[in-house]
C-alpha atoms as a PDB file:
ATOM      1  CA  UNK A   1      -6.889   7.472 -10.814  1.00  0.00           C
ATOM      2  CA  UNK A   2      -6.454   9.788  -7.826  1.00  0.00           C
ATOM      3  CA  UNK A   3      -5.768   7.055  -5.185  1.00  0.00           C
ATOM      4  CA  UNK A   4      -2.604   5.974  -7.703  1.00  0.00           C
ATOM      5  CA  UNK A   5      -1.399  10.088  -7.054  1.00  0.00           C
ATOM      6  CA  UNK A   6      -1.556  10.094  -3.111  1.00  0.00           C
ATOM      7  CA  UNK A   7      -0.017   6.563  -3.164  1.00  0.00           C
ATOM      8  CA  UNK A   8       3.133   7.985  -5.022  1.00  0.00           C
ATOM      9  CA  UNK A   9       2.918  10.962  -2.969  1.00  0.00           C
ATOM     10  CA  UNK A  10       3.328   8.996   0.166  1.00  0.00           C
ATOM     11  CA  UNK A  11       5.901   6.679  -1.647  1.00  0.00           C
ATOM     12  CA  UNK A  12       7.848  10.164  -2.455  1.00  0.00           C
ATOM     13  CA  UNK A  13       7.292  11.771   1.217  1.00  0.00           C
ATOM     14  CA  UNK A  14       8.247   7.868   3.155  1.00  0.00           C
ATOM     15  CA  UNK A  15      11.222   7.677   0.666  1.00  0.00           C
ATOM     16  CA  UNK A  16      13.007  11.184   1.042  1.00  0.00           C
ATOM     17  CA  UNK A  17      11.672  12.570   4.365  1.00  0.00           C
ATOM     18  CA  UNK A  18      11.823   9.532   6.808  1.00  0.00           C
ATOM     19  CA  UNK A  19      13.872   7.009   5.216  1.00  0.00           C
ATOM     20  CA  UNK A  20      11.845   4.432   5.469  1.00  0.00           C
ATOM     21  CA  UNK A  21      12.180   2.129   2.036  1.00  0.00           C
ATOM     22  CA  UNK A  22      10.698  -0.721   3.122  1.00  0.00           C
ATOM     23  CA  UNK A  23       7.506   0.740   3.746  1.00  0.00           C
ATOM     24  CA  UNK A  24       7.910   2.693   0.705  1.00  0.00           C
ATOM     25  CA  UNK A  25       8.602  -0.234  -1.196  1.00  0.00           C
ATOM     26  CA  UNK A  26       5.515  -2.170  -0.480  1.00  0.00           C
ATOM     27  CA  UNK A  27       3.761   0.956  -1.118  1.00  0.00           C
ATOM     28  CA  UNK A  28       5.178   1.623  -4.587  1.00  0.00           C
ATOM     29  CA  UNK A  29       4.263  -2.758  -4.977  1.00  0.00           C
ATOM     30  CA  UNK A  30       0.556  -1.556  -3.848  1.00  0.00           C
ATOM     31  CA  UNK A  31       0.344   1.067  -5.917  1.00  0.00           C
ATOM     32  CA  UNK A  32       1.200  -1.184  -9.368  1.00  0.00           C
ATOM     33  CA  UNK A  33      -0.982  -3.791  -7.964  1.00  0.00           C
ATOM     34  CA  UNK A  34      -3.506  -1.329  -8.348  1.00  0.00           C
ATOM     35  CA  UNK A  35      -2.366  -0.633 -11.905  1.00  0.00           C
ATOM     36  CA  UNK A  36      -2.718  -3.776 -12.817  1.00  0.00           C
ATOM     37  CA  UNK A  37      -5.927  -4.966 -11.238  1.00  0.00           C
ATOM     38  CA  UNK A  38      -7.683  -1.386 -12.323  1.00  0.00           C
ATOM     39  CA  UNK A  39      -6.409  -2.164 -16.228  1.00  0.00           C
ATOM     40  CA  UNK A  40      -5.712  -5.564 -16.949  1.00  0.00           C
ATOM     41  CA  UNK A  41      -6.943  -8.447 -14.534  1.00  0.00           C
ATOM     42  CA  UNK A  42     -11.148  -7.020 -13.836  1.00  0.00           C
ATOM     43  CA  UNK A  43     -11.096  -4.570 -16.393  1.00  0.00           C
ATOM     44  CA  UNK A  44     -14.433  -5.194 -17.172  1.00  0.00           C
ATOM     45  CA  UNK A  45     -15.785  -7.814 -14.317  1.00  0.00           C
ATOM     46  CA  UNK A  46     -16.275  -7.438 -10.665  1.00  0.00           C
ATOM     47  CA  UNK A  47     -15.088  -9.005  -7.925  1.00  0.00           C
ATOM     48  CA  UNK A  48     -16.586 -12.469  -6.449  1.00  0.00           C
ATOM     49  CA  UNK A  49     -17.990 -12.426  -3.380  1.00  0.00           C
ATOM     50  CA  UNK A  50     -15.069 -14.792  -2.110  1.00  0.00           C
ATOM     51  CA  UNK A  51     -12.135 -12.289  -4.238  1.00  0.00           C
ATOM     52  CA  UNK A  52     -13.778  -9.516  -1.764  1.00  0.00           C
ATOM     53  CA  UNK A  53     -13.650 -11.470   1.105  1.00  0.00           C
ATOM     54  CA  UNK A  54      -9.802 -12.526   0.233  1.00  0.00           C
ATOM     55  CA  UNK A  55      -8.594  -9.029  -0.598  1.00  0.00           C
ATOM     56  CA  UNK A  56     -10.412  -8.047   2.579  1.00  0.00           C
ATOM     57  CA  UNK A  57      -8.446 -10.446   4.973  1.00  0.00           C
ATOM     58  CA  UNK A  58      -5.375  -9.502   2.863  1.00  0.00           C
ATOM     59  CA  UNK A  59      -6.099  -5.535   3.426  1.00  0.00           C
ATOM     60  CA  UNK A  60      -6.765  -6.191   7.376  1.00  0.00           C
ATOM     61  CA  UNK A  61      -3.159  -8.729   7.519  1.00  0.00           C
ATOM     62  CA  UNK A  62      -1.331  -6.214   5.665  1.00  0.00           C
ATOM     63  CA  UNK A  63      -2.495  -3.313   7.591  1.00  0.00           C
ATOM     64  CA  UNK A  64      -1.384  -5.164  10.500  1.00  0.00           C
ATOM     65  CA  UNK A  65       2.099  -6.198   9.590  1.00  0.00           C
ATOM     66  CA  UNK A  66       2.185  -2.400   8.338  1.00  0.00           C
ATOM     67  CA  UNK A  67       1.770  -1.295  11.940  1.00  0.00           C
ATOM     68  CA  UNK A  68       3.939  -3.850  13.773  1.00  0.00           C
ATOM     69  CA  UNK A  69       6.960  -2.266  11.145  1.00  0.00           C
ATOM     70  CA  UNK A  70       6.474   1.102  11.934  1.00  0.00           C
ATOM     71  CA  UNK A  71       6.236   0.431  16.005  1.00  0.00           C
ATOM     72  CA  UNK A  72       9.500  -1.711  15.392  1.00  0.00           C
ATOM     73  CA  UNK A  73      11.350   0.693  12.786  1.00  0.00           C
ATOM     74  CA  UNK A  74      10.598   3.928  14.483  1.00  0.00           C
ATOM     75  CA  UNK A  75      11.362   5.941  11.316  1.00  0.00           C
ATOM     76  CA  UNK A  76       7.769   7.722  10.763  1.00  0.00           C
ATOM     77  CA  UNK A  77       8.702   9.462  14.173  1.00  0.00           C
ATOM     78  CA  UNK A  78       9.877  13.317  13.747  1.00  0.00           C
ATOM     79  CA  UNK A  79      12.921  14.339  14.956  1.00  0.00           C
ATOM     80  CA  UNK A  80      12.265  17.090  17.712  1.00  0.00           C
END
């Protein structure tokens, strides 16, 4: 799984470059979600139509909160 790659690439680059191990953190929690959902929980079934609709309000909420941390943190900004 490629996507499970970049996301420990990103956890690796938030970790030692910025600092940032909160954000890191629930990246590294995404990334074994992913794990987990890709080989044990819908192995072999898809999603409902109300599972999509959940993870999608989920995705949008944590996007958000994602945002709001890094405009209150200030650690993804590069030191000049």
């Amino acid at each position: 799984m490629l996507i499970v790659v970049l996301l420990a690439v990103e956890v690796s680059i938030l970790s030692f470059w910025f600092q940032d191990f909160v954000l890191a953190g629930c990246l590294a929690i995404f990334m074994l979600w992913l794990l987990v959902d890709a080989f044990v929980l819908y192995k072999e079934k898809p999603y409902t139509q109300a599972e999509m609709r959940l993870f999608g309000y989920g995705m949008n909420a944590i996007g958000f909160a994602s945002m709001l941390w890094i405009l209150y943190s200030g650690k993804l900004l590069l030191p000049v």
